[in-house]
Each structure stands twice: as C-alpha cells, then as structure tokens.
N, C-alpha and C. Protein backbone atom coordinates (compact mmCIF):
# COMPACT_ATOMS: atom_id res chain seq x y z
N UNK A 1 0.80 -1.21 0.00
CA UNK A 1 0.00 0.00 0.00
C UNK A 1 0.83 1.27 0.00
N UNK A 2 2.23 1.40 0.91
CA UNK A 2 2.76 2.45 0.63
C UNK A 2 3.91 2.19 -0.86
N UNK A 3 4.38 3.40 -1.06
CA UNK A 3 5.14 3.59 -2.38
C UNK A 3 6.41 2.94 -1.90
N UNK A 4 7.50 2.50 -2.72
CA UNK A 4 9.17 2.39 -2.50
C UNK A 4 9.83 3.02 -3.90
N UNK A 5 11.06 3.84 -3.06
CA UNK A 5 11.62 4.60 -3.97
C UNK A 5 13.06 3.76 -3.81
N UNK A 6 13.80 3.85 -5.19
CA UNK A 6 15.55 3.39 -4.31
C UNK A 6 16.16 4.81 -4.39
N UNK A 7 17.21 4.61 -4.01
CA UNK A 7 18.04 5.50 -3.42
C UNK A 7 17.50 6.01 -1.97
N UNK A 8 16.57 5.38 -1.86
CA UNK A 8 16.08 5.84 -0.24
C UNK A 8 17.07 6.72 0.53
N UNK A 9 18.28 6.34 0.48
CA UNK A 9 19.44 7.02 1.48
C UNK A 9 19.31 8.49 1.09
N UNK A 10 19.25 9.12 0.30
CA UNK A 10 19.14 10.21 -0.60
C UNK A 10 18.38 11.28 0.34
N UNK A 11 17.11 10.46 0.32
CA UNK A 11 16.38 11.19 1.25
C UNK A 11 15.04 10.77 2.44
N UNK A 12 15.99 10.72 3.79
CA UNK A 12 15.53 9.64 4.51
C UNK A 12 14.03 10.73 5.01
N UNK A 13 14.17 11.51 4.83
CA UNK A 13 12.33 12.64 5.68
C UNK A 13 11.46 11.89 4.71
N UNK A 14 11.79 11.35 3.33
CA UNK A 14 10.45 10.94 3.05
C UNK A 14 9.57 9.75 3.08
N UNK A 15 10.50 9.24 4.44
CA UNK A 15 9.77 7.91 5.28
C UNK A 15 9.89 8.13 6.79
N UNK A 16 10.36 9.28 7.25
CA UNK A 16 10.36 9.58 8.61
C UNK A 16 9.95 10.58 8.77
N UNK A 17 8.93 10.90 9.40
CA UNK A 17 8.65 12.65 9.95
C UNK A 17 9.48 12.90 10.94
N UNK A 18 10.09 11.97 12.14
CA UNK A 18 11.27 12.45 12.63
C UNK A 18 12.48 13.06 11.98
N UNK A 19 12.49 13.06 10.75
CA UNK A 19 13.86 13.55 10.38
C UNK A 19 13.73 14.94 10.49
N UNK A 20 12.47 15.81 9.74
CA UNK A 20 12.47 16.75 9.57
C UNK A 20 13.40 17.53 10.84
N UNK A 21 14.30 18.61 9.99
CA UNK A 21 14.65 19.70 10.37
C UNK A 21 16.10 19.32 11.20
N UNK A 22 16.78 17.74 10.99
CA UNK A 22 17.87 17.36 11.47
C UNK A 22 18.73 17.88 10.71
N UNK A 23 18.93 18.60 9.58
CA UNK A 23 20.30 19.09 8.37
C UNK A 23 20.62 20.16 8.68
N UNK A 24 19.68 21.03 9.05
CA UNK A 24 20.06 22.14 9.57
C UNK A 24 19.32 23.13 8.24
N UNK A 25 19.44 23.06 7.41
CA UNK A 25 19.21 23.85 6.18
C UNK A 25 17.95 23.44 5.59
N UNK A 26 18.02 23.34 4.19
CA UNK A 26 16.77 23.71 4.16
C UNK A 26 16.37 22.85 2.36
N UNK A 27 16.83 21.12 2.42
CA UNK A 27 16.49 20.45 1.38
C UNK A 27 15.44 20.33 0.74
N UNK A 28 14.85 20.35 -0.65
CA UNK A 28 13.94 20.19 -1.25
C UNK A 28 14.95 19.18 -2.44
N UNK A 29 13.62 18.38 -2.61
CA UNK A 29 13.80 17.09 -3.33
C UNK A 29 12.86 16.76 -3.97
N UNK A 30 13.10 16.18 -5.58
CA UNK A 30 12.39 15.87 -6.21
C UNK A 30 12.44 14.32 -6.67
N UNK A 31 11.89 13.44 -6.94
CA UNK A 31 12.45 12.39 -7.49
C UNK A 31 10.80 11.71 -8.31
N UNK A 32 11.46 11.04 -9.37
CA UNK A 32 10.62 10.58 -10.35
C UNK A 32 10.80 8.55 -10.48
N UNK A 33 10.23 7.87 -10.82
CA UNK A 33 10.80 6.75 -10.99
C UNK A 33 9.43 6.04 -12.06
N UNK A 34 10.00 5.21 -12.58
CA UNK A 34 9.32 4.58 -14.33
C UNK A 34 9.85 3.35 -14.43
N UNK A 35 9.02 2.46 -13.24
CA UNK A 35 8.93 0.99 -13.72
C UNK A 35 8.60 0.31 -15.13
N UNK A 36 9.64 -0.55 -15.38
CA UNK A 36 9.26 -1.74 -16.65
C UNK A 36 9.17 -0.26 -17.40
N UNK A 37 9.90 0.68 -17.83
CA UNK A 37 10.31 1.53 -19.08
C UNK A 37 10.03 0.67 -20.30
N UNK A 38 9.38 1.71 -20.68
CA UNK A 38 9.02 0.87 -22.41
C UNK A 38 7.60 0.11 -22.33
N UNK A 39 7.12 -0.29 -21.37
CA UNK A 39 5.95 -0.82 -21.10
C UNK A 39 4.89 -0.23 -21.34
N UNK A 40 3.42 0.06 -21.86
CA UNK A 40 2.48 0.56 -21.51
C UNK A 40 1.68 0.10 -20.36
N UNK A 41 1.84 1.75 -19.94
CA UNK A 41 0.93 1.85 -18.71
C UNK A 41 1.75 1.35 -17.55
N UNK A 42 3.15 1.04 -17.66
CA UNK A 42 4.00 0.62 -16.24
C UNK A 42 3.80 1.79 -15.68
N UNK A 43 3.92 1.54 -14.26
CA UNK A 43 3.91 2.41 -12.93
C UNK A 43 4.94 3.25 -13.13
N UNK A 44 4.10 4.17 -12.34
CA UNK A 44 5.40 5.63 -11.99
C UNK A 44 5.08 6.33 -10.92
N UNK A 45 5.84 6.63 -10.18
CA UNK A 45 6.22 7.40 -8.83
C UNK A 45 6.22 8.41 -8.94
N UNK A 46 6.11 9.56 -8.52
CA UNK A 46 6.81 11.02 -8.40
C UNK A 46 6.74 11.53 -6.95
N UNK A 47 7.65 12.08 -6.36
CA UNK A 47 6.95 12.75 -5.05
C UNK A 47 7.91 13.97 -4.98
N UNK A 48 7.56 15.03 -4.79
CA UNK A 48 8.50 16.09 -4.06
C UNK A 48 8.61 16.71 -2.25
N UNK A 49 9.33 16.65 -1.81
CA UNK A 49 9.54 16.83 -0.33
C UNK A 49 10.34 18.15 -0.21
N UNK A 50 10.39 19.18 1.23
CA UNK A 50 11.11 19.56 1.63
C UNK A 50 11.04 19.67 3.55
N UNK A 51 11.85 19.95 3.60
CA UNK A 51 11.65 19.93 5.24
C UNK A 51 12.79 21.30 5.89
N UNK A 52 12.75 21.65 6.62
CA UNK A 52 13.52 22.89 7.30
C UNK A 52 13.58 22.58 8.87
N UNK A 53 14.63 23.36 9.90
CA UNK A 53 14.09 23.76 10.98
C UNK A 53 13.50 24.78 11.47
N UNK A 54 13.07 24.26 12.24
CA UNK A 54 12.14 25.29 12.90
C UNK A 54 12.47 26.05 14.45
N UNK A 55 12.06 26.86 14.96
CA UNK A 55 12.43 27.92 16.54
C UNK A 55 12.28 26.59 17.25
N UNK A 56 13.14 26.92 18.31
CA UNK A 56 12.52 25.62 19.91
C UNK A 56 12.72 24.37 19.39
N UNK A 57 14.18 23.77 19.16
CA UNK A 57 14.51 22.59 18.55
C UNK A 57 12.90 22.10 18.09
N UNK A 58 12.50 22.66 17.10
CA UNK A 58 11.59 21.81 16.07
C UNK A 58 11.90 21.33 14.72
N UNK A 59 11.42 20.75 14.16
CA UNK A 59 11.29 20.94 12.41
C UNK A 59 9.92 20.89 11.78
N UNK A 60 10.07 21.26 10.23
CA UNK A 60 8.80 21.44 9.83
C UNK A 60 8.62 20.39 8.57
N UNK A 61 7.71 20.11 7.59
CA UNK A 61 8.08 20.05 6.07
C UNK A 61 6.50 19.26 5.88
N UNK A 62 6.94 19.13 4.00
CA UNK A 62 5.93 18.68 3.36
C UNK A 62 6.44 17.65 2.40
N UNK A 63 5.42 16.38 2.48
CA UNK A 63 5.52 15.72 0.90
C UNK A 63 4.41 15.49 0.46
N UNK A 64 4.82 15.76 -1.21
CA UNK A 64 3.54 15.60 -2.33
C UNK A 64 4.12 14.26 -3.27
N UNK A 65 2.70 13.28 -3.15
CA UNK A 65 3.20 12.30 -3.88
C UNK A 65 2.34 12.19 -4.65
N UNK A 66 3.02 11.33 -5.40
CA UNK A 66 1.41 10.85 -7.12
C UNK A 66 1.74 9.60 -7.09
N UNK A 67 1.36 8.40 -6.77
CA UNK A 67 1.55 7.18 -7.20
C UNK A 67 0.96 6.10 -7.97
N UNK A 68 1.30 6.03 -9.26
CA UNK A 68 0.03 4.93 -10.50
C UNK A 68 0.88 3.54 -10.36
N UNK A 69 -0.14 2.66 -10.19
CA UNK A 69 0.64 1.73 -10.32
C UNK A 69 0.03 0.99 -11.87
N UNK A 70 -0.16 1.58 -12.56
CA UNK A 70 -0.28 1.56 -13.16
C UNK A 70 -1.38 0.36 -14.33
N UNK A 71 -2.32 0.46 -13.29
CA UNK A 71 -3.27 -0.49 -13.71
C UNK A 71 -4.68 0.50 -12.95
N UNK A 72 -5.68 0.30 -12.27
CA UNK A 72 -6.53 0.73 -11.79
C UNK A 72 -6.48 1.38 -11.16
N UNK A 73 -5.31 1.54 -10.33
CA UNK A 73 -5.39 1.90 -8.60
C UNK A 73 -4.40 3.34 -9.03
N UNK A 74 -4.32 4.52 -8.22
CA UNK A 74 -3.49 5.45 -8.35
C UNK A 74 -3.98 6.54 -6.79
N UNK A 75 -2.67 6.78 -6.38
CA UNK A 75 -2.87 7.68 -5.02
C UNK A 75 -2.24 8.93 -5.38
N UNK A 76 -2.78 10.16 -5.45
CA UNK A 76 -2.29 11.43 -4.66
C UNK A 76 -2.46 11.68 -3.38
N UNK A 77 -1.14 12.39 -2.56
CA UNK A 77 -1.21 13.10 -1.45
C UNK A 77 -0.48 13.71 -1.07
N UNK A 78 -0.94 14.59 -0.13
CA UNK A 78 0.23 15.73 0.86
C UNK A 78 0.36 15.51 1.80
N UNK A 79 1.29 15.02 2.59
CA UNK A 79 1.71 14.86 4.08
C UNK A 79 1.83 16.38 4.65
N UNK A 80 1.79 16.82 5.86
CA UNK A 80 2.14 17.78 6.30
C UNK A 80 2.72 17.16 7.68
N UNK A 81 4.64 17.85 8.01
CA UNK A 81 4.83 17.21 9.38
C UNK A 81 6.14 18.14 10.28
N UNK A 82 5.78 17.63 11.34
CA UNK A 82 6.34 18.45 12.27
C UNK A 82 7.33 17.35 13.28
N UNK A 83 8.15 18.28 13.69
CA UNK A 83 9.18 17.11 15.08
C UNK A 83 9.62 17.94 15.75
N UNK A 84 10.16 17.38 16.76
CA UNK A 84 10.54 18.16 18.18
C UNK A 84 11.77 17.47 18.14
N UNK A 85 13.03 17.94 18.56
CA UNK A 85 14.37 17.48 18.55
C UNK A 85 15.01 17.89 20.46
N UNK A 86 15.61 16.76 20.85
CA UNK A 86 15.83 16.75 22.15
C UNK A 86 17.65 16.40 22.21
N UNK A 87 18.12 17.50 22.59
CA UNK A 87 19.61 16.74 22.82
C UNK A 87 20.37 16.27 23.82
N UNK A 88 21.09 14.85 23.69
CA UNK A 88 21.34 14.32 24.30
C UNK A 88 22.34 14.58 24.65
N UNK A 89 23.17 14.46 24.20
CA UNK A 89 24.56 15.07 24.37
C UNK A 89 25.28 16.46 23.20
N UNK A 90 26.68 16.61 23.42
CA UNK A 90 27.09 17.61 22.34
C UNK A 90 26.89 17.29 21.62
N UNK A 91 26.71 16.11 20.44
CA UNK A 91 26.96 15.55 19.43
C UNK A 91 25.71 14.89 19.16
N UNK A 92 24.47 13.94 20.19
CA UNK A 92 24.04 13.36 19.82
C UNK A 92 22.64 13.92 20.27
N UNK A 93 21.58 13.54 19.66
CA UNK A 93 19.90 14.09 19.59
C UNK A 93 19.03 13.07 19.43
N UNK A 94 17.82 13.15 20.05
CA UNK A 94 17.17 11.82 19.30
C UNK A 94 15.35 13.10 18.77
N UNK A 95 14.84 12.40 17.93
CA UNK A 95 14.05 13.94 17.33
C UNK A 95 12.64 12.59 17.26
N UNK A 96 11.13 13.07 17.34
CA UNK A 96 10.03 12.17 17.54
C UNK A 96 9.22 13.41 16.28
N UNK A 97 8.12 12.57 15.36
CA UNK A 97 7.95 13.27 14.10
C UNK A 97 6.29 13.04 13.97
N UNK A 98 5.86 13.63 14.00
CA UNK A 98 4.21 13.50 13.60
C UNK A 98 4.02 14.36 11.90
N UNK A 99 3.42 13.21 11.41
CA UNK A 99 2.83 13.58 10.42
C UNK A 99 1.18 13.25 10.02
N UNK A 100 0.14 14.22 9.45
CA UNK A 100 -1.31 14.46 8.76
C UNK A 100 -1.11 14.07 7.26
N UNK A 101 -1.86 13.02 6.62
CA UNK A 101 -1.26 12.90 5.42
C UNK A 101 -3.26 12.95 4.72
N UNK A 102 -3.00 13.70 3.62
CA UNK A 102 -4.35 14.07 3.19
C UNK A 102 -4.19 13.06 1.92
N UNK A 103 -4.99 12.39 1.45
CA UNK A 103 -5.02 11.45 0.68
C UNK A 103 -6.11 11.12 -0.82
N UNK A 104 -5.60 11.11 -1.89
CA UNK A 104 -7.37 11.07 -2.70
C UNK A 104 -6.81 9.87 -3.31
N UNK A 105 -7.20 8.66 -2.81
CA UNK A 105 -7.11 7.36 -3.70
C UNK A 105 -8.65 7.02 -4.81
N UNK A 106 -7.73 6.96 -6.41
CA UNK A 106 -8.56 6.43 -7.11
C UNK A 106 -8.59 4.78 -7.52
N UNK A 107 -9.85 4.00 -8.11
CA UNK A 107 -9.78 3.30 -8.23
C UNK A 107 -10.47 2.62 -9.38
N UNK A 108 -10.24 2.91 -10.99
CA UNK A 108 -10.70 2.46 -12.01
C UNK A 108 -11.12 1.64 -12.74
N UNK A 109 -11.83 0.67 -12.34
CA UNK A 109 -12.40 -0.45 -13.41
C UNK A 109 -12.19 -0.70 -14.81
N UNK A 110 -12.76 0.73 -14.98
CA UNK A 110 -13.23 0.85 -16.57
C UNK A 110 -11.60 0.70 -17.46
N UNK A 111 -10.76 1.03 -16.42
CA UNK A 111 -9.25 0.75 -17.45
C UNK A 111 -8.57 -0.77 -17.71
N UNK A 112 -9.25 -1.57 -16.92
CA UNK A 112 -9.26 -3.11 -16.88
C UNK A 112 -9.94 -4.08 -17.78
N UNK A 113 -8.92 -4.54 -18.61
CA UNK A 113 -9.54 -6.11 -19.36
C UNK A 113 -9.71 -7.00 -18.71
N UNK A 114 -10.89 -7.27 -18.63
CA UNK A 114 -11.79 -8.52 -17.67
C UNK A 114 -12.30 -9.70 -18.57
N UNK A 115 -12.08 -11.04 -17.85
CA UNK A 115 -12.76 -12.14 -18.28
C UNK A 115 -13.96 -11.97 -18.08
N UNK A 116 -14.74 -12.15 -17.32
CA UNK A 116 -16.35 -11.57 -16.87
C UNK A 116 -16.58 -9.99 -16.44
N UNK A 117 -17.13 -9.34 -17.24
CA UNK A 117 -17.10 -7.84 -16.86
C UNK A 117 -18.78 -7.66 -15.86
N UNK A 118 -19.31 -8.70 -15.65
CA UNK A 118 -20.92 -8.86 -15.14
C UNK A 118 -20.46 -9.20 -13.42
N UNK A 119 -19.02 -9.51 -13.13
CA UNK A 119 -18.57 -9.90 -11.73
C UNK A 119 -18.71 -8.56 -10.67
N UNK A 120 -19.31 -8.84 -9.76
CA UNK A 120 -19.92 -7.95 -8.62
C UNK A 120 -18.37 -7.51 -8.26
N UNK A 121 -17.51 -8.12 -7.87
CA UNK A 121 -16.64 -7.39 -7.26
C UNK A 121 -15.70 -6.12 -8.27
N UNK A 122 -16.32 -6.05 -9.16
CA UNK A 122 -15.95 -4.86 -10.05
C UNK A 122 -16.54 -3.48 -10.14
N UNK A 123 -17.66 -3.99 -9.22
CA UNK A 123 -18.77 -2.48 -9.06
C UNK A 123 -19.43 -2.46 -10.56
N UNK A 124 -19.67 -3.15 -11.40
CA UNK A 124 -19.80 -2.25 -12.78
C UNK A 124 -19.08 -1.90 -13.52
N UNK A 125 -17.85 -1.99 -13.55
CA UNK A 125 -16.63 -1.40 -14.14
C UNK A 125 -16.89 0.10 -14.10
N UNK A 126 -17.68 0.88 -12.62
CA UNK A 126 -16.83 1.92 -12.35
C UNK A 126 -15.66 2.50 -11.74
N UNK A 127 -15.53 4.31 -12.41
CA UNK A 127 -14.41 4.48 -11.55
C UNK A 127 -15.18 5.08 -10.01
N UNK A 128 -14.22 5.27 -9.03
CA UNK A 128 -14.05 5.49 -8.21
C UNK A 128 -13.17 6.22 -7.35
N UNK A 129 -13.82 7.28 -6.24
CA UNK A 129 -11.99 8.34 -6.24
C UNK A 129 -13.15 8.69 -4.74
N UNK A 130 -12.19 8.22 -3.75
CA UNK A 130 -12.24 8.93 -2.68
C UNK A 130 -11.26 9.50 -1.79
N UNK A 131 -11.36 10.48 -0.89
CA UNK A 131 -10.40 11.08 -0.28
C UNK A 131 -10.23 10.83 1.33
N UNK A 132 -9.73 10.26 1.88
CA UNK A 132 -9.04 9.92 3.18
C UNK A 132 -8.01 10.87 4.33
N UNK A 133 -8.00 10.83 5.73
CA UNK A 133 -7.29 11.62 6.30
C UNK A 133 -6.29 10.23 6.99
N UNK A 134 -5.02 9.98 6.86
CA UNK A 134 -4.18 9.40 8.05
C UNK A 134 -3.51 10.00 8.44
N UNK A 135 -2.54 9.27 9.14
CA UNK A 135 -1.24 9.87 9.76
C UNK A 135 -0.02 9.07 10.18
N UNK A 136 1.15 9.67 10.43
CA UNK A 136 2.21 8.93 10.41
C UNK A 136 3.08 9.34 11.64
N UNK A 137 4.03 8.38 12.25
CA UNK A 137 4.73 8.94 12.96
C UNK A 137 5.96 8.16 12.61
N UNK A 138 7.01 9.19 13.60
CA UNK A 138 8.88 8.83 13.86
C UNK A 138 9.39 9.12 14.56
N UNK A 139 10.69 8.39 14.59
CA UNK A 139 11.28 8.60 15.57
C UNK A 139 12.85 8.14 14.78
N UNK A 140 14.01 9.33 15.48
CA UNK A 140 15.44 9.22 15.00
C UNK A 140 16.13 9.49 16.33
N UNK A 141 16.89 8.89 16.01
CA UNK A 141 18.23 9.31 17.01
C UNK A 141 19.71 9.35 16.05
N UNK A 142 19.82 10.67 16.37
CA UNK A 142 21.51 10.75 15.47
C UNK A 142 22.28 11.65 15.80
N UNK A 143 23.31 11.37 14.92
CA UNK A 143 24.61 12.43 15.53
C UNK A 143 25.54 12.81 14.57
N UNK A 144 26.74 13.20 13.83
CA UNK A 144 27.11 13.76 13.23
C UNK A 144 27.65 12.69 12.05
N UNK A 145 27.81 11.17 12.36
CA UNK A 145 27.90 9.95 11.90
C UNK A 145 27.38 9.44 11.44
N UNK A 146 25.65 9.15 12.05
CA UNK A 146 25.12 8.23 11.83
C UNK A 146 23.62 8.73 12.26
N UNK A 147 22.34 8.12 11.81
CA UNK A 147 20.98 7.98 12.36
C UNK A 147 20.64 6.91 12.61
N UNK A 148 19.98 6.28 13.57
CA UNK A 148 18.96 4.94 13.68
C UNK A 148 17.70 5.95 13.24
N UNK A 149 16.43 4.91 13.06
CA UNK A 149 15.24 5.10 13.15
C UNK A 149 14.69 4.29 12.57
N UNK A 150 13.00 4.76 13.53
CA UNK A 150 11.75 3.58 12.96
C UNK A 150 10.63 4.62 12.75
N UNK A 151 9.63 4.53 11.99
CA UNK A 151 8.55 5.17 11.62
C UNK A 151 7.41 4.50 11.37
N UNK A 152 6.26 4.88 11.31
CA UNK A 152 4.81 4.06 11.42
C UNK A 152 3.99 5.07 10.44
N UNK A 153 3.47 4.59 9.05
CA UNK A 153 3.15 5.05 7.94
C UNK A 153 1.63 4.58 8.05
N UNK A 154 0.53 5.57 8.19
CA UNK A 154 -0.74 4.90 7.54
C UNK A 154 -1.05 4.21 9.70
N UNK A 155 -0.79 5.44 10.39
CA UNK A 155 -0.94 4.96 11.48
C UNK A 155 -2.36 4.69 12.43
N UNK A 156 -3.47 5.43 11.38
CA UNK A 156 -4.64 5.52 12.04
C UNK A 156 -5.55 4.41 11.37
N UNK A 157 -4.57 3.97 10.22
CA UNK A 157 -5.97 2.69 9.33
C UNK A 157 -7.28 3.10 9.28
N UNK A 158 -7.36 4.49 8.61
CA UNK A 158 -8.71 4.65 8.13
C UNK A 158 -8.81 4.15 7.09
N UNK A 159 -10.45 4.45 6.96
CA UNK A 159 -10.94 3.35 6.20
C UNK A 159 -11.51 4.26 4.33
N UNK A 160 -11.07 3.37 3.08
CA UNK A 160 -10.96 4.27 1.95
C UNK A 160 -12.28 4.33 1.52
N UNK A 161 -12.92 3.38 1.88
CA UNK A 161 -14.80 3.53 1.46
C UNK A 161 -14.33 3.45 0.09
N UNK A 162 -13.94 2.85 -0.58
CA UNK A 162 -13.89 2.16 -1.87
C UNK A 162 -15.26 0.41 -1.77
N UNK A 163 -15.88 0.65 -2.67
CA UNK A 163 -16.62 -0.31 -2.65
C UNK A 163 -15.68 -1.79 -3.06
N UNK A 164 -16.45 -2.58 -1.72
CA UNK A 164 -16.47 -4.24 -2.85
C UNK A 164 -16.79 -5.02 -1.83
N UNK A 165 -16.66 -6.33 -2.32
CA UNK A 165 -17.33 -7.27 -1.14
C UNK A 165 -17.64 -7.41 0.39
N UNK A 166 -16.19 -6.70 0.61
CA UNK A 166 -16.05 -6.60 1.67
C UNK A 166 -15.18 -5.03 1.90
N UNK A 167 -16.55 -4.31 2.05
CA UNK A 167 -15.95 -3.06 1.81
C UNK A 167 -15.28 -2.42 3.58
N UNK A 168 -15.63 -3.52 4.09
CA UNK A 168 -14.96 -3.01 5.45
C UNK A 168 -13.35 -3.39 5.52
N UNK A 169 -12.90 -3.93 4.63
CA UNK A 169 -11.60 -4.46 4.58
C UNK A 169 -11.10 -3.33 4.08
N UNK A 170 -11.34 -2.06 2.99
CA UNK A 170 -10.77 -1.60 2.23
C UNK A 170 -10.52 -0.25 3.31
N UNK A 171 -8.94 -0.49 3.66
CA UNK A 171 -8.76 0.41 4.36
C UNK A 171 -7.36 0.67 4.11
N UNK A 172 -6.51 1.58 4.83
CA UNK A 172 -4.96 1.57 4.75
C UNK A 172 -4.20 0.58 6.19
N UNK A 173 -3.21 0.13 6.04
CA UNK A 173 -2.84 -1.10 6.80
C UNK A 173 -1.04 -0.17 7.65
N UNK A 174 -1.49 -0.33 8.59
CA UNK A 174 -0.03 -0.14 9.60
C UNK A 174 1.04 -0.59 9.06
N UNK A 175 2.02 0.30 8.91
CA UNK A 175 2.97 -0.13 8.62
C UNK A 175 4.47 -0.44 9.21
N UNK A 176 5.22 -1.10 9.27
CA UNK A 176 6.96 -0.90 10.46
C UNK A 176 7.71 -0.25 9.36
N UNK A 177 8.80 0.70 9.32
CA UNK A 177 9.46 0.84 8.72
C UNK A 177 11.30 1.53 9.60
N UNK A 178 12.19 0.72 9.24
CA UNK A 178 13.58 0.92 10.16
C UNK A 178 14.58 1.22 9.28
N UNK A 179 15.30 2.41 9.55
CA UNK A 179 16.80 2.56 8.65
C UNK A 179 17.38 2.86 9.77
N UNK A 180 19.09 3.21 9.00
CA UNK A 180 20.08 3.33 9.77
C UNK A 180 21.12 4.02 8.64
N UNK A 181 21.55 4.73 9.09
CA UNK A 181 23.15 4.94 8.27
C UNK A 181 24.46 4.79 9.37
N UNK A 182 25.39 4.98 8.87
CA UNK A 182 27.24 5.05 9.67
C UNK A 182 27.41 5.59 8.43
N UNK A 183 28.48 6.42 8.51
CA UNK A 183 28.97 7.43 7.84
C UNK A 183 30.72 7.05 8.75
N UNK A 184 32.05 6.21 8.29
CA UNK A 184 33.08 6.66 8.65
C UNK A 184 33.82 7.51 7.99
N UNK A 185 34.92 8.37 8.16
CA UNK A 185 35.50 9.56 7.82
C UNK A 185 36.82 8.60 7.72
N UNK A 186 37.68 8.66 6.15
CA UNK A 186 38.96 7.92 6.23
C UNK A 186 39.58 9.00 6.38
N UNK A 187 40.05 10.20 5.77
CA UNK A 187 40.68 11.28 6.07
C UNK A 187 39.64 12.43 5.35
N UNK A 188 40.25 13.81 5.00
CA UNK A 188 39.52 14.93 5.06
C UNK A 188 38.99 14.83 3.69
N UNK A 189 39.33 13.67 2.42
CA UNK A 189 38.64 13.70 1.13
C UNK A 189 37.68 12.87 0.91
N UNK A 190 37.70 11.48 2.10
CA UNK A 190 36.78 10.73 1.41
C UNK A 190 36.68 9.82 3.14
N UNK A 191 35.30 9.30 2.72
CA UNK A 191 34.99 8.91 3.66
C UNK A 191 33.68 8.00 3.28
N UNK A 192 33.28 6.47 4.15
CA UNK A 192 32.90 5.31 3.18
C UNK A 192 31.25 5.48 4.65
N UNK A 193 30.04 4.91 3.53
CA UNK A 193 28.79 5.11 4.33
C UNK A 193 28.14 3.94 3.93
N UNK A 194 27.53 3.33 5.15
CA UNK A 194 26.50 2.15 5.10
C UNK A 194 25.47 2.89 5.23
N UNK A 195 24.42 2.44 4.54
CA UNK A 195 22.44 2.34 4.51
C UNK A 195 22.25 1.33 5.06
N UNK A 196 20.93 1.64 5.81
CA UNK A 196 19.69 0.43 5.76
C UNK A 196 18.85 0.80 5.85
N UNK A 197 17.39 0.06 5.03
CA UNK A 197 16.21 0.43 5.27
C UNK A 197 15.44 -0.92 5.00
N UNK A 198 14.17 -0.88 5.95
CA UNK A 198 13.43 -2.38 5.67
C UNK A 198 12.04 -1.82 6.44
C-alpha cells in the first residue's frame, strides 16, 4: 500500500517525519521513478519533499506524492509534518515526528480487461476516487555519523470507502518501517557510508 523509492538514502524525511529539520538547512527534493520503461501503462512514482528547521529545537516540512501503479489503482497526497528534537549530548539528539497525510485514492475499473465484466466485485466497471485523512509517525536518534530510526506510515488505518465485497476491509494497513546509516570519515577527502532500510 505504501510507495518504494531506491536510493532511499538520498532522502531519509520521506519515510520519517522524525527527520524533519535534522540538516540544519533547508532540502527540497524531487524524485521521479518509471517501472518496466518501455511498457504501456508501467507504474510511476513522483513525489516532491522539503523539510527545514524550525524555533525551539523543532522541524517542519511537506511531501507531495502521485503514485500509479499503473493499472486501476493510483494515489495522490500531501503529508504535512512536524518534530521536536531533544539533545542528548554535544553531538548526539534523538528527534520524535508527527505527520497528517491528506489522501485522494482512485480506483478504475473501466481501465481493466476482464474475463467476466458482469462480476460484482468490479462495481460495474466503475471508476471510483475517494479522499481519506491518516497519519504517520517517527522517531530518530543521530549524531554527526550516523541515524537509527523507525517510523509508522498509515498509522490511524482509516478506512478508503472504496466499494467491494467486503468493503470493510478496504482500508490503509499499519505499517513498520527501520533505517540506519554510519557514515566513517577515512581522512579529510573521502569517507565510506552504510544504509539500511526495511
């Protein structure tokens, strides 16, 4: 249900609302991605993010995503999110991230080649487009090296009121999500960095 981008490391705020406002400055990011290229109708990603800090160890930011997967189903939305940053020591902080994510999931029939087009769980082969409120949270701890963190995407499991059999099922589903970087420094030109994300 949620999107995956690679290069994730690139830009970790747009799976943590804890990150916001840890850089100090003031990133905006764009990124595009075009599954199975050459395909008609393969999926495509887009989302743009930025995040800043904010007065009173806070941070702020936004992401706008479009996601088709390129068959029936397609999500727009805007996250809006905020964090509070607490320091632990000179060097080290751990920052907790709330995010409001406004949501309009569509859901198209009519773009589907069907063996039986008379099957109930198709509605008719209409479309369908409703709009949803969730939310997300995070949490980081980092320091001039490295971040841990875990985040919880789609934290309230509301429900999309998309019709079908079981239209009480059709909802958004909790999610775990954990990265990490290390960043060592070999001397003042170069210096070697582990990712993780799952």
């Amino acid at each position: 249900q949620i999107t995956r981008q690679t290069q994730f490391f690139l830009n970790p705020y747009a799976y943590n609302p804890g990150y916001a406002g840890i850089l100090g400055d003031i990133p905006l990011i764009m990124s595009y991605r075009n599954q199975w290229s050459g395909f008609k109708g393969a999926p495509t990603t887009m989302y743009a993010s930025g995040h800043m800090t904010g007065p009173k160890n806070t941070g702020f930011g936004a992401i706008f995503q479009r996601d088709n997967t390129g068959g029936a189903i397609s999500k727009t939305s805007l996250e809006l999110t905020g964090a509070y940053h607490i320091q632990l020591t000179n060097e080290d902080a751990v920052s907790f991230g709330l995010g409001l994510v406004g949501g309009q999931y569509r859901f198209d029939n009519s773009t589907l080649n069907v063996y039986d087009p008379s099957d109930i769980a198709l509605n008719g082969l209409q479309a369908e487009s409703k709009f949803n409120v969730d939310a997300s949270a995070g949490m980081v701890i980092y320091g001039k090296q490295y971040y841990v963190g875990m985040s919880i995407p789609q934290l309230i499991q509301s429900r999309l009121r998309i019709q079908g059999l079981q239209t009480d099922l059709n909802k958004n589903v909790r999610h775990f999500q954990f990265m990490g970087m290390y960043r060592q420094r070999i001397n003042e030109n170069f210096s070697v960095q582990g990712n993780g994300f799952m």
